[in-house]
PDB file of N, CA and C in Angstrom:
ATOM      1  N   UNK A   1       0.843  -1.166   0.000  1.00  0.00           N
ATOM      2  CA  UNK A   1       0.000   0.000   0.000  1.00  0.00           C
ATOM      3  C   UNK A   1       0.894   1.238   0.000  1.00  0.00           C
ATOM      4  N   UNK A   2       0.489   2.234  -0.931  1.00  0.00           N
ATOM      5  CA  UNK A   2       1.193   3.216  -0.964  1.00  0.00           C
ATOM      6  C   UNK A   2       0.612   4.600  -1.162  1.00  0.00           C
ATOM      7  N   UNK A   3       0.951   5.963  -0.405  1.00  0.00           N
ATOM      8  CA  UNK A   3       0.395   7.081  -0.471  1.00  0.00           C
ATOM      9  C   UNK A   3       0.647   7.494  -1.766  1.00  0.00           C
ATOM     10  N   UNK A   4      -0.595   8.365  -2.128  1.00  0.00           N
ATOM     11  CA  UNK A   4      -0.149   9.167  -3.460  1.00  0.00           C
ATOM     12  C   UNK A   4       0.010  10.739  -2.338  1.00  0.00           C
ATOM     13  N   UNK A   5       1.432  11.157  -2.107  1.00  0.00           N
ATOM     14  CA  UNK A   5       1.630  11.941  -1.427  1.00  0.00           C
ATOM     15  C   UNK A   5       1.095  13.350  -2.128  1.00  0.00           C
ATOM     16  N   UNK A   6       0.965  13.347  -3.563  1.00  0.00           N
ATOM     17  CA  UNK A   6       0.371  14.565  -4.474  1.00  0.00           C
ATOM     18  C   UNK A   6      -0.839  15.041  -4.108  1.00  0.00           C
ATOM     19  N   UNK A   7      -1.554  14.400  -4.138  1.00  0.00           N
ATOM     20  CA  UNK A   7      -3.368  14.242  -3.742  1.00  0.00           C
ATOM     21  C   UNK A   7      -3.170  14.628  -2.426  1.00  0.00           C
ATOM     22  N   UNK A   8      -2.448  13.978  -1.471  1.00  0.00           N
ATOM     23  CA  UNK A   8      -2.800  14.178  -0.186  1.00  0.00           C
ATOM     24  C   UNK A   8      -2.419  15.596   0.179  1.00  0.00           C
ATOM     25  N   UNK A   9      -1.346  16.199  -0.594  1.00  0.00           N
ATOM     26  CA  UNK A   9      -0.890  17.302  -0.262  1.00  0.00           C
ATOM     27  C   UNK A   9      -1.742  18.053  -0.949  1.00  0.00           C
ATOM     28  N   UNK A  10      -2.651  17.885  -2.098  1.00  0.00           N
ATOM     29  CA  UNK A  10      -3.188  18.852  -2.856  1.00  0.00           C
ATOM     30  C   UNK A  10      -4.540  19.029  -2.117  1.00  0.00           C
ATOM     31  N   UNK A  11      -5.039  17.910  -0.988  1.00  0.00           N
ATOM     32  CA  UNK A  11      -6.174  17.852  -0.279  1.00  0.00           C
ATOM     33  C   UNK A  11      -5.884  18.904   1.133  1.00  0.00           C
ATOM     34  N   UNK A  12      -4.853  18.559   1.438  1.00  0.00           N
ATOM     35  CA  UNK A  12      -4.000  19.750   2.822  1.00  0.00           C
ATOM     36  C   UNK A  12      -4.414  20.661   2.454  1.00  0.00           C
ATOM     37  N   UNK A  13      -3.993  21.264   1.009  1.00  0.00           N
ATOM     38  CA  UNK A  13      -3.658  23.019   0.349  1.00  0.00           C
ATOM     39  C   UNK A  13      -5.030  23.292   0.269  1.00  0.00           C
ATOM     40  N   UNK A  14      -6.170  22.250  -0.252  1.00  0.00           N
ATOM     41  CA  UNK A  14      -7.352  23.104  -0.500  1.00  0.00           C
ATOM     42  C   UNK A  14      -7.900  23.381   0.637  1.00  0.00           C
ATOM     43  N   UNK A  15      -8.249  22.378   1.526  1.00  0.00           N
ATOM     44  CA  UNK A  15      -8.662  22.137   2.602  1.00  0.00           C
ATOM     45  C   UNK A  15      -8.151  23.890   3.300  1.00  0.00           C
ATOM     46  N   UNK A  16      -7.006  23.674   3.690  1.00  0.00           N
ATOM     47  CA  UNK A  16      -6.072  25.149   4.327  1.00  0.00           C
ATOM     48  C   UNK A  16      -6.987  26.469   3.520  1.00  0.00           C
ATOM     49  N   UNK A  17      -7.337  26.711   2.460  1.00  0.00           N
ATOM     50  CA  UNK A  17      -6.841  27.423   1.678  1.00  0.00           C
ATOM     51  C   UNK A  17      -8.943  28.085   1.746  1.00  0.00           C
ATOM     52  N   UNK A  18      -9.888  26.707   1.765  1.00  0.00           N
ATOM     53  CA  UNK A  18     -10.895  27.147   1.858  1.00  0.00           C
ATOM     54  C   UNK A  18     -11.422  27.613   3.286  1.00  0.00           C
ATOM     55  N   UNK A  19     -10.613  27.040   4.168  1.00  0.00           N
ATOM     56  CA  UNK A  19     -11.230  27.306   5.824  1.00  0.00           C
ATOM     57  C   UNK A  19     -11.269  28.972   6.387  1.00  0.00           C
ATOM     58  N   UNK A  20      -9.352  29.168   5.035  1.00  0.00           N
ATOM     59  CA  UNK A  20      -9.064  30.226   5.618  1.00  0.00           C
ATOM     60  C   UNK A  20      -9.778  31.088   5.071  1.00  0.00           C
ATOM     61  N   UNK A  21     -10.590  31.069   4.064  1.00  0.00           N
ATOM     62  CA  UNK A  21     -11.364  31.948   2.977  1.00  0.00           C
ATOM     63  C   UNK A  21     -12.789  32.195   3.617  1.00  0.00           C
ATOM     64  N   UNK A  22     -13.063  31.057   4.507  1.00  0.00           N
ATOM     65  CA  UNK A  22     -14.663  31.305   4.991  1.00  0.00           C
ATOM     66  C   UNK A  22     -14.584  31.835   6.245  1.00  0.00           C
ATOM     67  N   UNK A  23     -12.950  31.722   6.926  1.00  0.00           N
ATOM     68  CA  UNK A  23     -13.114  32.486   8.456  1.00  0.00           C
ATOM     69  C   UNK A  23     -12.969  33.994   8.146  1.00  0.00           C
ATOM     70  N   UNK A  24     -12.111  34.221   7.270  1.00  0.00           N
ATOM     71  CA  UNK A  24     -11.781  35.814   6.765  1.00  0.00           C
ATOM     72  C   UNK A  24     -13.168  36.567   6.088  1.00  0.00           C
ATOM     73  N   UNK A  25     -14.077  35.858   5.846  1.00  0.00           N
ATOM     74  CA  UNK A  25     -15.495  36.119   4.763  1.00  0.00           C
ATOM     75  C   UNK A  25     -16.248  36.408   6.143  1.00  0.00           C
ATOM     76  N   UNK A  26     -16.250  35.320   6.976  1.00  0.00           N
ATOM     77  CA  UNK A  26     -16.772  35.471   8.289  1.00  0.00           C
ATOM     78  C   UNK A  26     -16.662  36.642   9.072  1.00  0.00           C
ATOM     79  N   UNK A  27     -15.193  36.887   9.472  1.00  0.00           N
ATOM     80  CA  UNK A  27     -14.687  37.895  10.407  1.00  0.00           C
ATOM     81  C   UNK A  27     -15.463  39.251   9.837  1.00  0.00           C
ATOM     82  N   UNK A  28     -14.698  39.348   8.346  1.00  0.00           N
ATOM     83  CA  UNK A  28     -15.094  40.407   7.566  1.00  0.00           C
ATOM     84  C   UNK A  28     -16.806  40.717   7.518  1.00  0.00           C
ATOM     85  N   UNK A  29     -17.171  39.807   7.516  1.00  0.00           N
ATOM     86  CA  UNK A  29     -18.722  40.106   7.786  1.00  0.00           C
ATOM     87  C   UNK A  29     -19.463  40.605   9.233  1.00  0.00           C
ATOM     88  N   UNK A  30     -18.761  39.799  10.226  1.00  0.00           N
ATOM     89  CA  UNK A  30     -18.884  40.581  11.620  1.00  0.00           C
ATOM     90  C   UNK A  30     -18.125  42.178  11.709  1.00  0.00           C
ATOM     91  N   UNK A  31     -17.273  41.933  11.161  1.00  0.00           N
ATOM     92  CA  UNK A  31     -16.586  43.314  11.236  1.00  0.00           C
ATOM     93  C   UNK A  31     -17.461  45.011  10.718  1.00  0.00           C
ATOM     94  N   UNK A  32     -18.383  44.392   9.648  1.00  0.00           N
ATOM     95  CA  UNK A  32     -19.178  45.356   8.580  1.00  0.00           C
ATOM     96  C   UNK A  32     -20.377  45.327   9.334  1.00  0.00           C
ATOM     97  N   UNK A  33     -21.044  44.410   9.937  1.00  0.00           N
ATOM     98  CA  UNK A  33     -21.830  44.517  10.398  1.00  0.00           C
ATOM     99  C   UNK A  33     -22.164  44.995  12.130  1.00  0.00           C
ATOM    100  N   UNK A  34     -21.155  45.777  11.917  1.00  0.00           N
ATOM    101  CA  UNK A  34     -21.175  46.985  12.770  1.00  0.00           C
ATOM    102  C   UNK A  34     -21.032  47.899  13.071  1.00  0.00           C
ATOM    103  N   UNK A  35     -20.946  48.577  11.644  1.00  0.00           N
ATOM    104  CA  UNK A  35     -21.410  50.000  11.877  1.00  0.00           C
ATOM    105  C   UNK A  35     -22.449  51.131  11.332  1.00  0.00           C
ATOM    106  N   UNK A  36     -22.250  52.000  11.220  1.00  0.00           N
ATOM    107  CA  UNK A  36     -23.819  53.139  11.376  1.00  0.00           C
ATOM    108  C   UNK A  36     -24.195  52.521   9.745  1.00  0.00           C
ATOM    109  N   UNK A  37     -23.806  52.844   8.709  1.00  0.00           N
ATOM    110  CA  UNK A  37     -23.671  53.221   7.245  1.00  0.00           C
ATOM    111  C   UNK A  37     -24.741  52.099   6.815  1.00  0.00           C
ATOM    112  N   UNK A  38     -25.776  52.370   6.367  1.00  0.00           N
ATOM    113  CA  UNK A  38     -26.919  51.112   6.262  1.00  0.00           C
ATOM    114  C   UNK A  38     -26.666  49.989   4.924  1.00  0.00           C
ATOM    115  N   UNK A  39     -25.448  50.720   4.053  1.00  0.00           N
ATOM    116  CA  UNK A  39     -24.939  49.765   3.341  1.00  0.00           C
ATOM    117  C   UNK A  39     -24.079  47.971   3.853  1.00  0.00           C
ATOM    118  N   UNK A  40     -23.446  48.504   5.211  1.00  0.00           N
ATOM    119  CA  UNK A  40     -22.214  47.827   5.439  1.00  0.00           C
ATOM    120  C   UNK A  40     -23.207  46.839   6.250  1.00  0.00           C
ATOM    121  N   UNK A  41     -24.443  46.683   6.682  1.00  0.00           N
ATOM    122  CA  UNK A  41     -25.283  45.981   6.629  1.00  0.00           C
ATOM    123  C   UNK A  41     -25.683  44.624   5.762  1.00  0.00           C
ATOM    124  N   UNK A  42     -25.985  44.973   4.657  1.00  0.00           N
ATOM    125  CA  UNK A  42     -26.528  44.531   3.543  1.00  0.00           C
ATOM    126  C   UNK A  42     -24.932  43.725   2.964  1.00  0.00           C
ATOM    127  N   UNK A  43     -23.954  44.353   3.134  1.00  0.00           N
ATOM    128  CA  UNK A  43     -23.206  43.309   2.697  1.00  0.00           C
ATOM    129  C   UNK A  43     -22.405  42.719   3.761  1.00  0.00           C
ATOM    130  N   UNK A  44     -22.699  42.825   4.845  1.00  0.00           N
ATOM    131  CA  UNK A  44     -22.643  41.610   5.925  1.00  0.00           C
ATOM    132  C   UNK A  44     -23.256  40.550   5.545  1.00  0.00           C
ATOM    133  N   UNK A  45     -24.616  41.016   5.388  1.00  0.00           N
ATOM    134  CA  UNK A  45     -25.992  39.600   5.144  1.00  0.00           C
ATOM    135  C   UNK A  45     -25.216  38.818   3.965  1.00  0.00           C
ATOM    136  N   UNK A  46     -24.919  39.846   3.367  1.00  0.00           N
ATOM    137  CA  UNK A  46     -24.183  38.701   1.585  1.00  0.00           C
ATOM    138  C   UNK A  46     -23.374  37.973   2.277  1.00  0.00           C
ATOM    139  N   UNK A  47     -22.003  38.340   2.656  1.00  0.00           N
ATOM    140  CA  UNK A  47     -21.059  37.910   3.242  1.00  0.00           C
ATOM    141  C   UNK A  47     -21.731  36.508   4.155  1.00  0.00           C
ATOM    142  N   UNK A  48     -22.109  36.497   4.569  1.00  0.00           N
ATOM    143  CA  UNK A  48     -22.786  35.582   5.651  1.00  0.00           C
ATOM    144  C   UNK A  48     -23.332  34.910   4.870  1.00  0.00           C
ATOM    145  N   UNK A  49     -24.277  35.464   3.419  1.00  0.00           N
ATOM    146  CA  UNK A  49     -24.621  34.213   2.574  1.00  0.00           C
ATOM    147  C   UNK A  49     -23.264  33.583   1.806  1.00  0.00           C
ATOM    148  N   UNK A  50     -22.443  34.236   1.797  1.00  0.00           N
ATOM    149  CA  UNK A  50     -21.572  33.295   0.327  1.00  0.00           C
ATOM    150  C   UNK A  50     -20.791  32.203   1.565  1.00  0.00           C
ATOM    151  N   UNK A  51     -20.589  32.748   2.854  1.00  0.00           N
ATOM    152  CA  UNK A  51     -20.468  31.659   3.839  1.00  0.00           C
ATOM    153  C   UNK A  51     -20.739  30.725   4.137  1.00  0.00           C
ATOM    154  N   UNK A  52     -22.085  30.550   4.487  1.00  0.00           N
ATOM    155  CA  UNK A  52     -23.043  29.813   4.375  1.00  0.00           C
ATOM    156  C   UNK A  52     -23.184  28.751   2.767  1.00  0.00           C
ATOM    157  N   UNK A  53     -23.220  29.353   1.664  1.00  0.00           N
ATOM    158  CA  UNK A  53     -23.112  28.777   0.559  1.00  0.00           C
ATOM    159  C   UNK A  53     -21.928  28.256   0.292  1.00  0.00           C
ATOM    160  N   UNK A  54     -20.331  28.081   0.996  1.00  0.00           N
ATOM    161  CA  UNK A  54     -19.565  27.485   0.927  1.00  0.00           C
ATOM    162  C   UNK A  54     -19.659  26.592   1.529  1.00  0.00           C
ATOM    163  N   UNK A  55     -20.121  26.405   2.982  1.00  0.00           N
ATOM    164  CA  UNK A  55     -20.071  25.094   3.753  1.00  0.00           C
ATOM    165  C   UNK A  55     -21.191  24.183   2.982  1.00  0.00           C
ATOM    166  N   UNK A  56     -22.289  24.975   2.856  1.00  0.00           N
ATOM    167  CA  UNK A  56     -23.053  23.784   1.697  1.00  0.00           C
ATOM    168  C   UNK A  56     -22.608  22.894   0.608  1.00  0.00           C
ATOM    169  N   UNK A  57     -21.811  23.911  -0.274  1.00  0.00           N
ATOM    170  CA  UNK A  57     -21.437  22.770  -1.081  1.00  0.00           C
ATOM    171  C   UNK A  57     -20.098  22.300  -0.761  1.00  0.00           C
ATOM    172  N   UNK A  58     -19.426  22.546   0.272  1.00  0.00           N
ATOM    173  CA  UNK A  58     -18.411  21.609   1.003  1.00  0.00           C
ATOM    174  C   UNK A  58     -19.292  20.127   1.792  1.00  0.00           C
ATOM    175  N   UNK A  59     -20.210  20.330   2.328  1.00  0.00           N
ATOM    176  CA  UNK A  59     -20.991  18.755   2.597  1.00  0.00           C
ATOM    177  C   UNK A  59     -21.666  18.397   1.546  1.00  0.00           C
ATOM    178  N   UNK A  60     -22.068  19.062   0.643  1.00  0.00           N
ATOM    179  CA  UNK A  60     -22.061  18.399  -0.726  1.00  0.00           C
ATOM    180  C   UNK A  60     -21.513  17.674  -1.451  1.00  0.00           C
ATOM    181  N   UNK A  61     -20.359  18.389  -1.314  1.00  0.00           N
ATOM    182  CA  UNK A  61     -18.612  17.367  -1.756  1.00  0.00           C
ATOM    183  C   UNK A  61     -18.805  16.132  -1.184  1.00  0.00           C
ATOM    184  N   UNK A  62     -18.787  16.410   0.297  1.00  0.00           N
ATOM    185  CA  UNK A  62     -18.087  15.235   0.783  1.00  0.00           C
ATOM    186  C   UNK A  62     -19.535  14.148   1.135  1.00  0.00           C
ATOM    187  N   UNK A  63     -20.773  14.743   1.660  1.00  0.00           N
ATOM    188  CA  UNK A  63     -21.633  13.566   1.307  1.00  0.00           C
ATOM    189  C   UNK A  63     -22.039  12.862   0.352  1.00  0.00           C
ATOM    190  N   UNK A  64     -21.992  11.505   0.464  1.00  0.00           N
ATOM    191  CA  UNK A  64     -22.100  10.889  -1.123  1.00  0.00           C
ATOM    192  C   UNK A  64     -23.876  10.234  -0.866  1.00  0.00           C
ATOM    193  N   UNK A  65     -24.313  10.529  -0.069  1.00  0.00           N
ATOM    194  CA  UNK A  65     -25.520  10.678  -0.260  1.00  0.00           C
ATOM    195  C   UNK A  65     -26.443  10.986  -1.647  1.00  0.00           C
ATOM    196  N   UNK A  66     -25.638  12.251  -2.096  1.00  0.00           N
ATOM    197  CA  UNK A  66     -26.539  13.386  -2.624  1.00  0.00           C
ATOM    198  C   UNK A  66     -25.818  12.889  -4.343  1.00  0.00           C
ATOM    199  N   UNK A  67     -26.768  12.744  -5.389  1.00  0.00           N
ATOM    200  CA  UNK A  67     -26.195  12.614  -6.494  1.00  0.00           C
ATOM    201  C   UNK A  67     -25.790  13.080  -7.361  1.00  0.00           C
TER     202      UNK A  67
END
């Protein structure tokens, strides 16, 4: 039995690479959604949706449930 060390490393990088993209989308969305300007509102809520719409189709990925 043998690792395909490529894959596994290319699974590390995405893995790393999307967590860090939805905590920074995250932060950034708490961050906007606090202050006066009734815009920085409205794109909190986005922010919080494209969040939300990443972890979805991340258990999408990985449940094989779904066809």
């Amino acid at each position: 039995m043998t690792i395909d060390w490529l894959a596994f490393v290319t699974v590390v990088l995405a893995s790393l690479v999307s967590a860090c993209g939805v905590v920074i989308l995250f932060s950034l969305a708490l961050r906007l959604g606090d202050g006066e300007a009734p815009w920085r509102r409205l794109v909190s809520i986005a922010l919080y949706v494209v969040c939300g719409m990443i972890v979805l189709f991340g258990i999408y990925i990985i449940v094989p449930i779904f066809p």
